[in-house]
N, C-alpha and C. Protein backbone atom coordinates (compact mmCIF):
# COMPACT_ATOMS: atom_id res chain seq x y z
N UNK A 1 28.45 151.43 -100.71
CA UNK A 1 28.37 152.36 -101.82
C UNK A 1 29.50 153.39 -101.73
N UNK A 2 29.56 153.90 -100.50
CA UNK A 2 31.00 154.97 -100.04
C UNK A 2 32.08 154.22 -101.14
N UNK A 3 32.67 152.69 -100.96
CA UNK A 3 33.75 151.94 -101.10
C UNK A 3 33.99 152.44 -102.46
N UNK A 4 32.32 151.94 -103.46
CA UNK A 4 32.58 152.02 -104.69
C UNK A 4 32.56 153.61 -105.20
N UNK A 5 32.18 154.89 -104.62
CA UNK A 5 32.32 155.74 -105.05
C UNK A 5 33.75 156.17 -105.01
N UNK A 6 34.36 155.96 -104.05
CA UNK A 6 35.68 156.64 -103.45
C UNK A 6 36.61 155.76 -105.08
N UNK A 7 36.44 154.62 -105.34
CA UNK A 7 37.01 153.86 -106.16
C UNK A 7 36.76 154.39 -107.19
N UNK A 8 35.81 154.68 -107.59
CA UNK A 8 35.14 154.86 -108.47
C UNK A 8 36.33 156.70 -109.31
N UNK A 9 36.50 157.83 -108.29
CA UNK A 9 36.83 158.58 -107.86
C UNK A 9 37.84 158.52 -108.32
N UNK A 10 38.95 157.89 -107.53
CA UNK A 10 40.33 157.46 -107.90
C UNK A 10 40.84 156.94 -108.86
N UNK A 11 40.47 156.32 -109.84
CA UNK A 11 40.73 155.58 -111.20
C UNK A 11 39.81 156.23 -112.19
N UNK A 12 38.73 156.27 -112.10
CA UNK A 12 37.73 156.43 -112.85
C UNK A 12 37.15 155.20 -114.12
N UNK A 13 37.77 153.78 -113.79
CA UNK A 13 37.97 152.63 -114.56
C UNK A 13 36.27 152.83 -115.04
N UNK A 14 36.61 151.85 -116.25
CA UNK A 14 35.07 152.42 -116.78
C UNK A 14 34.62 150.84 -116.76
N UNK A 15 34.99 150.15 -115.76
CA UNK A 15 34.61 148.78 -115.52
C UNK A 15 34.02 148.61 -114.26
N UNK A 16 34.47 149.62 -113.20
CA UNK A 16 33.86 150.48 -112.26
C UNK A 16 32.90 151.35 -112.17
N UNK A 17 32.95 152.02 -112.85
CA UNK A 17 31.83 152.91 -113.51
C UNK A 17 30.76 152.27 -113.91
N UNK A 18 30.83 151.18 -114.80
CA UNK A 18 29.39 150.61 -115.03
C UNK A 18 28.87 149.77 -113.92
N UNK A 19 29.83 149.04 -113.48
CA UNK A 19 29.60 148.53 -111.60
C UNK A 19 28.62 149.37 -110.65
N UNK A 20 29.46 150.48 -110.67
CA UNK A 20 28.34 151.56 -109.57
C UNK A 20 27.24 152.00 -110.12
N UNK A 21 27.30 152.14 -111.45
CA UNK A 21 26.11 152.85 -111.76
C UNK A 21 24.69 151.34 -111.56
N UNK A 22 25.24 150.43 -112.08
CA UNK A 22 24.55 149.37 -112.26
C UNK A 22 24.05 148.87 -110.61
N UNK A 23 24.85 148.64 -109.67
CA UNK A 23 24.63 148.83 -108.08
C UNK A 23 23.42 149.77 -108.11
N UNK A 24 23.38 151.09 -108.39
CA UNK A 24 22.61 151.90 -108.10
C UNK A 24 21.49 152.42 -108.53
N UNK A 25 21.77 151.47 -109.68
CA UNK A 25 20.09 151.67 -110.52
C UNK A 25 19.43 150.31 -109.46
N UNK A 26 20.02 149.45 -108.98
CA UNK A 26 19.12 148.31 -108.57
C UNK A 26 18.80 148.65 -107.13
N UNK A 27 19.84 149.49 -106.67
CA UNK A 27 19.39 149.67 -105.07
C UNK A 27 18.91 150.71 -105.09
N UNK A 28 18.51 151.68 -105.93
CA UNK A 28 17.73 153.01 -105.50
C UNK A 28 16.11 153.20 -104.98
N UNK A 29 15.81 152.22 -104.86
CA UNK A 29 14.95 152.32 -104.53
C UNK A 29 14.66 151.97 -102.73
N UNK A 30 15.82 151.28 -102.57
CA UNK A 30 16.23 150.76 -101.07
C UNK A 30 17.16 152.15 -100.11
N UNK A 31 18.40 152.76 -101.39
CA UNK A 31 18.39 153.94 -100.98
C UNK A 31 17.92 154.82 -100.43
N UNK A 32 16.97 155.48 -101.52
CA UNK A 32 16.33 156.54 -101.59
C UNK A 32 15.47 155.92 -99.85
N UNK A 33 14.35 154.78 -99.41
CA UNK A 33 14.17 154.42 -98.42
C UNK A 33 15.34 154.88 -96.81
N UNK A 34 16.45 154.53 -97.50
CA UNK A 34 17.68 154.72 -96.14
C UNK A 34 17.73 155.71 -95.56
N UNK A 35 17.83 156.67 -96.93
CA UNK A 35 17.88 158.51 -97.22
C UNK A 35 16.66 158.61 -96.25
N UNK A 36 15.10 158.35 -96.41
CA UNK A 36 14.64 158.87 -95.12
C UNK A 36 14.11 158.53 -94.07
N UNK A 37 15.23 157.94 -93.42
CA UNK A 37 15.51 157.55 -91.92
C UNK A 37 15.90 158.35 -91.13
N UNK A 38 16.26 159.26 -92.01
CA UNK A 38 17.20 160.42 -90.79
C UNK A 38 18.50 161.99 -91.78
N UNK A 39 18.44 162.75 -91.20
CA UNK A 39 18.95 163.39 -91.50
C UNK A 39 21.03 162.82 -92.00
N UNK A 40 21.16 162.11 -91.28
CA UNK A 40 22.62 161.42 -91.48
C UNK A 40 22.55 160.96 -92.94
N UNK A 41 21.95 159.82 -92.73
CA UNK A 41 21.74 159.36 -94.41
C UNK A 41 21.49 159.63 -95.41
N UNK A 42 20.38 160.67 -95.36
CA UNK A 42 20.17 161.50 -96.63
C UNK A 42 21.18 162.22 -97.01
N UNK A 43 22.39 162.99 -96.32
CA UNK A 43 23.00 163.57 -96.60
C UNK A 43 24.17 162.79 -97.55
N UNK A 44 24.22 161.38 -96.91
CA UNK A 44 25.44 160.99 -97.01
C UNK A 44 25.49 160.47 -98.60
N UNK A 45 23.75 159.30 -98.78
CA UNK A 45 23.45 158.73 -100.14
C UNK A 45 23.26 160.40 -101.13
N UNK A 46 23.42 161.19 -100.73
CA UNK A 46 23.10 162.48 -101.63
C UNK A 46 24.24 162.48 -102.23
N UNK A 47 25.36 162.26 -101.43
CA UNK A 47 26.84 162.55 -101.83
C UNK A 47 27.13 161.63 -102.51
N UNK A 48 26.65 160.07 -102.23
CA UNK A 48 27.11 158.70 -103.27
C UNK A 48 26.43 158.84 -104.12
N UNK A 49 25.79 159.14 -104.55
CA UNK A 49 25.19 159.41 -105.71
C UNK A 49 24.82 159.99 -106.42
N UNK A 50 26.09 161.19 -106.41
CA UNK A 50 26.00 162.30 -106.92
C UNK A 50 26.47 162.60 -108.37
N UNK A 51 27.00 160.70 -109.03
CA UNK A 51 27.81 160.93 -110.26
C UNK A 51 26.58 160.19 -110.64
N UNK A 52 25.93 159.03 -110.40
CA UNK A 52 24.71 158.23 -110.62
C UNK A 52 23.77 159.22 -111.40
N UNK A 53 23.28 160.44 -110.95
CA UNK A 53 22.35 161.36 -111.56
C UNK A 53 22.44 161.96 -112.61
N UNK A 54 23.87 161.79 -113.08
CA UNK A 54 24.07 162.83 -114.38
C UNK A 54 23.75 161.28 -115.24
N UNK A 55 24.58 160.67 -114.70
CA UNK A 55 24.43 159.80 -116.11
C UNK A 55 23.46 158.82 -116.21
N UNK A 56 22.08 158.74 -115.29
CA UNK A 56 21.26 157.77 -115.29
C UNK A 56 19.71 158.62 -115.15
N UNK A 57 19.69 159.68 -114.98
CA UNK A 57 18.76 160.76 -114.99
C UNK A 57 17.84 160.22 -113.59
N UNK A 58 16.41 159.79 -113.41
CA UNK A 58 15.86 160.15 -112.26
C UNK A 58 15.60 161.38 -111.46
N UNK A 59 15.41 162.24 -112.14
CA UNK A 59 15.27 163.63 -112.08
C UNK A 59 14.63 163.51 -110.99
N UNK A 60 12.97 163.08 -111.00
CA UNK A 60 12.23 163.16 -109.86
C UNK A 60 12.87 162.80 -108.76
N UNK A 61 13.28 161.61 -108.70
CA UNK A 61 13.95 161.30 -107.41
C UNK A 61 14.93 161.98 -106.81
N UNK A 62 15.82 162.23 -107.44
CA UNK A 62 17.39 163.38 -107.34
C UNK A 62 16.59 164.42 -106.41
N UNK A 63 15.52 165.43 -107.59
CA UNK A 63 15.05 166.41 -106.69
C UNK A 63 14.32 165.90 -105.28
N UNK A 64 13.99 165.26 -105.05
CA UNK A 64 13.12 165.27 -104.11
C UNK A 64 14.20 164.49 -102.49
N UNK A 65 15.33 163.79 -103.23
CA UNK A 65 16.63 163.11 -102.23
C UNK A 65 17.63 164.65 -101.96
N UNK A 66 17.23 165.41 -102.85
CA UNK A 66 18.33 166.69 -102.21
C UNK A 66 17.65 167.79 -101.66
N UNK A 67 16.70 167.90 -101.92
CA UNK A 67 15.48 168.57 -100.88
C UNK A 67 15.64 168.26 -99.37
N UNK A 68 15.54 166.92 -99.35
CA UNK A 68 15.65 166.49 -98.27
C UNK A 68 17.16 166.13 -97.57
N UNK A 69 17.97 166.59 -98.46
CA UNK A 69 19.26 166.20 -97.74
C UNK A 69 19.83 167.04 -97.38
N UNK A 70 19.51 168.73 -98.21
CA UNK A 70 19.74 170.25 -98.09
C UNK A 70 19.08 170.36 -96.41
N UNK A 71 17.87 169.97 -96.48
CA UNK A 71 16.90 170.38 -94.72
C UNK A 71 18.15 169.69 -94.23
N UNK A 72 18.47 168.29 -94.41
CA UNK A 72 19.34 167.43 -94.09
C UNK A 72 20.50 167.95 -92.64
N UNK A 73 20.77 168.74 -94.03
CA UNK A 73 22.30 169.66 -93.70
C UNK A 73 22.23 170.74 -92.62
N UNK A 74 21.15 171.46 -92.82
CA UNK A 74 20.77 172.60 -92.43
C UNK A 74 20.70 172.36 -90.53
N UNK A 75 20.03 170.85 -90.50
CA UNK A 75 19.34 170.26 -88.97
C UNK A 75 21.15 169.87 -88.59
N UNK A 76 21.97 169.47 -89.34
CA UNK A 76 23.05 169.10 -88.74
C UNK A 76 23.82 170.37 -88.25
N UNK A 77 23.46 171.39 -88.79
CA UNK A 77 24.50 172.27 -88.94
C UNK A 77 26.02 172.76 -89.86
N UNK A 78 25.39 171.77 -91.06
CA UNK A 78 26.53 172.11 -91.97
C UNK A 78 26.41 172.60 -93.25
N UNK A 79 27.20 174.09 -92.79
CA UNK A 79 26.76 174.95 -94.12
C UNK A 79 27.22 174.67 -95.31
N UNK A 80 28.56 173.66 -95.23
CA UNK A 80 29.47 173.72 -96.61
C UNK A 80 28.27 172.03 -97.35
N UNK A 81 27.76 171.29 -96.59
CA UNK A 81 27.07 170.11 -97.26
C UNK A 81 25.47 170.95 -97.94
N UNK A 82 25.30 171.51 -96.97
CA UNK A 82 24.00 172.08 -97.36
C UNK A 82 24.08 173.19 -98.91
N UNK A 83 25.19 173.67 -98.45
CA UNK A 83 25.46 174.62 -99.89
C UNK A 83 25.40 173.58 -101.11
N UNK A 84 26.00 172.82 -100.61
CA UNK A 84 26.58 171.73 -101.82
C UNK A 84 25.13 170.71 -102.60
N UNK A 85 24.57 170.42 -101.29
CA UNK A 85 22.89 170.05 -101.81
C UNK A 85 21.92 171.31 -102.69
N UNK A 86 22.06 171.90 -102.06
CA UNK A 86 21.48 173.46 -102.86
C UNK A 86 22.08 173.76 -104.03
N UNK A 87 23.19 173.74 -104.22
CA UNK A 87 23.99 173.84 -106.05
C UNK A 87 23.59 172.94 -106.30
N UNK A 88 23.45 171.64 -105.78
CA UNK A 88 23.34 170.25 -107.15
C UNK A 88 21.60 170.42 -107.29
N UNK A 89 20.91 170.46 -106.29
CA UNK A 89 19.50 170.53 -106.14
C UNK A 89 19.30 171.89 -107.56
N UNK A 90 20.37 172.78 -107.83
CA UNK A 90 19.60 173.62 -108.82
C UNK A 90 20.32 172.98 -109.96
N UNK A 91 20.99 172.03 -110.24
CA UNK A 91 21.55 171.14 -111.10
C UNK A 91 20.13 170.34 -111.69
N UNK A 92 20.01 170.25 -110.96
CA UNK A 92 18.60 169.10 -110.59
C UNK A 92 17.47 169.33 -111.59
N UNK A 93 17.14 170.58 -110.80
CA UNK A 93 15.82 171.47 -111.75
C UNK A 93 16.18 172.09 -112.98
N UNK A 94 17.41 172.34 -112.94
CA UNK A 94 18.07 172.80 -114.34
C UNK A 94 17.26 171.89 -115.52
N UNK A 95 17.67 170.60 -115.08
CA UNK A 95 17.61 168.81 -115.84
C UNK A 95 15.88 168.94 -116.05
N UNK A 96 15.54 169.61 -114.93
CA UNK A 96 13.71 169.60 -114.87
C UNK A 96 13.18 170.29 -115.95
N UNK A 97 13.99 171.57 -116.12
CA UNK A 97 13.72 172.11 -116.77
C UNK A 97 12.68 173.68 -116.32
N UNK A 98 12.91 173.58 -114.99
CA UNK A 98 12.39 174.35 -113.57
C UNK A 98 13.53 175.54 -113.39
N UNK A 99 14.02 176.76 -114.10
CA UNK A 99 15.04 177.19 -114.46
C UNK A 99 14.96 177.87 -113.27
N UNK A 100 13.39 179.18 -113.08
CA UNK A 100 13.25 179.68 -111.77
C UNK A 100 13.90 179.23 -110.53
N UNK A 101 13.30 177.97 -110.26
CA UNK A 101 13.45 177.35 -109.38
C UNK A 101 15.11 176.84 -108.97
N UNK A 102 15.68 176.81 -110.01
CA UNK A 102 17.03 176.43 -110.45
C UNK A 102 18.09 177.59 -109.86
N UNK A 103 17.49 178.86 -110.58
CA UNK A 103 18.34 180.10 -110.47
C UNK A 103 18.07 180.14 -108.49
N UNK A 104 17.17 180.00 -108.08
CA UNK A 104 16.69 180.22 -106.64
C UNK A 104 18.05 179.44 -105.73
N UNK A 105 17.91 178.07 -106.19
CA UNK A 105 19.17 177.34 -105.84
C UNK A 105 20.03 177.51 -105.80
N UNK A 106 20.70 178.15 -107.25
CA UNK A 106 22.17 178.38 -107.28
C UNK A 106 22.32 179.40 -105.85
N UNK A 107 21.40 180.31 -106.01
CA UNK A 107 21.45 181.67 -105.48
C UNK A 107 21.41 181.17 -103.84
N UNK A 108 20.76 180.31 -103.64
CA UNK A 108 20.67 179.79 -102.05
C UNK A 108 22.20 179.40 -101.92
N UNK A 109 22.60 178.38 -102.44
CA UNK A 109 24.26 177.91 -102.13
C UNK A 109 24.99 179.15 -102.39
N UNK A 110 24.66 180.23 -103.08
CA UNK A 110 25.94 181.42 -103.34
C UNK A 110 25.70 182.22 -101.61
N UNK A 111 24.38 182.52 -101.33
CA UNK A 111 24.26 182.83 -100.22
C UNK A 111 25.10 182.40 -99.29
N UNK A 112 25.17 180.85 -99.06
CA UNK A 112 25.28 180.13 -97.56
C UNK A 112 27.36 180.27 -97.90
N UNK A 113 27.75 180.30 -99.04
CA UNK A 113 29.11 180.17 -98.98
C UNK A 113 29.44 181.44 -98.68
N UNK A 114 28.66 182.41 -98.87
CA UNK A 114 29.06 184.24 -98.97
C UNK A 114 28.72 184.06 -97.04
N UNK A 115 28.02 183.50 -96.46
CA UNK A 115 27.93 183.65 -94.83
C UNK A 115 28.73 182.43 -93.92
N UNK A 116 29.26 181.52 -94.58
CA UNK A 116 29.79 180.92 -94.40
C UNK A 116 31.56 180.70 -95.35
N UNK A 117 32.38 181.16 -95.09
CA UNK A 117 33.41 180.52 -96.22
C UNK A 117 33.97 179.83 -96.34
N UNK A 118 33.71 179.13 -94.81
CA UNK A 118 34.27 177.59 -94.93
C UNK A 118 33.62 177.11 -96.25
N UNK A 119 32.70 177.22 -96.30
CA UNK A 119 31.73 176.15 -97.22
C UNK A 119 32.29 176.82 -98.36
N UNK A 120 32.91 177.35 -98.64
CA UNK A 120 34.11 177.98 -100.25
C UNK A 120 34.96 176.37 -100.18
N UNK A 121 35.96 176.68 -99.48
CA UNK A 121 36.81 175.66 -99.15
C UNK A 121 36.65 173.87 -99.71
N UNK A 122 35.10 173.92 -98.84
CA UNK A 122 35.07 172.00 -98.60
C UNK A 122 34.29 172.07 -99.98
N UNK A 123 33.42 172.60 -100.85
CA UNK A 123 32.55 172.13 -102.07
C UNK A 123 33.29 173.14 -103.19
């Protein structure tokens, strides 16, 4: 999935685009499984499939794969991934329609980049 995102990334071919998205409507459910095996993975399928969510919705799932990929981050020690789960996670609820909950998010990632500034830099 890395292969086809990075590709995906670089061209933006829209012959590619329906490729990954189509990959990922069929494996998400094997995903989302990978995601919780461990803190590594969740983080990582959070990141591949971070263009998948806008344009295929799965709201429930999204929220509940960046929940867990934000703790994710947090157990690894990385403030700039964790920020980055926390902005999309209030992306997320935005879509939910969970605005509270949304504004809480943004406000968590504005936090972790204001104590961290690496995490300005990498997200």
């Amino acid at each position: 999935m890395r292969a086809v995102r990075e590709e995906l990334r670089a061209n933006g071919d829209a012959a590619v685009t329906k490729m990954y998205m189509g990959r990922c409507e069929v494996e998400l459910p094997n995903l989302l499984a990978l995601a919780a095996t461990g803190p590594g993975p969740a983080v990582e399928i959070a990141e591949a499939l971070s263009a998948f969510w806008g344009a295929r919705g799965h709201w429930d799932a999204a929220e509940r794969l960046y929940t867990a990929a934000a703790d994710a981050a947090r157990a690894l020690n990385d403030p700039a991934r964790e920020a980055w789960c926390r902005e999309f996670r209030g992306y997320i609820l935005r879509h939910l329609g969970r605005y509270d909950e949304a504004d809480r998010m943004y406000r968590a990632a504005l936090d972790l980049c204001a104590r961290h500034p690496a995490a300005n830099e990498r997200y």
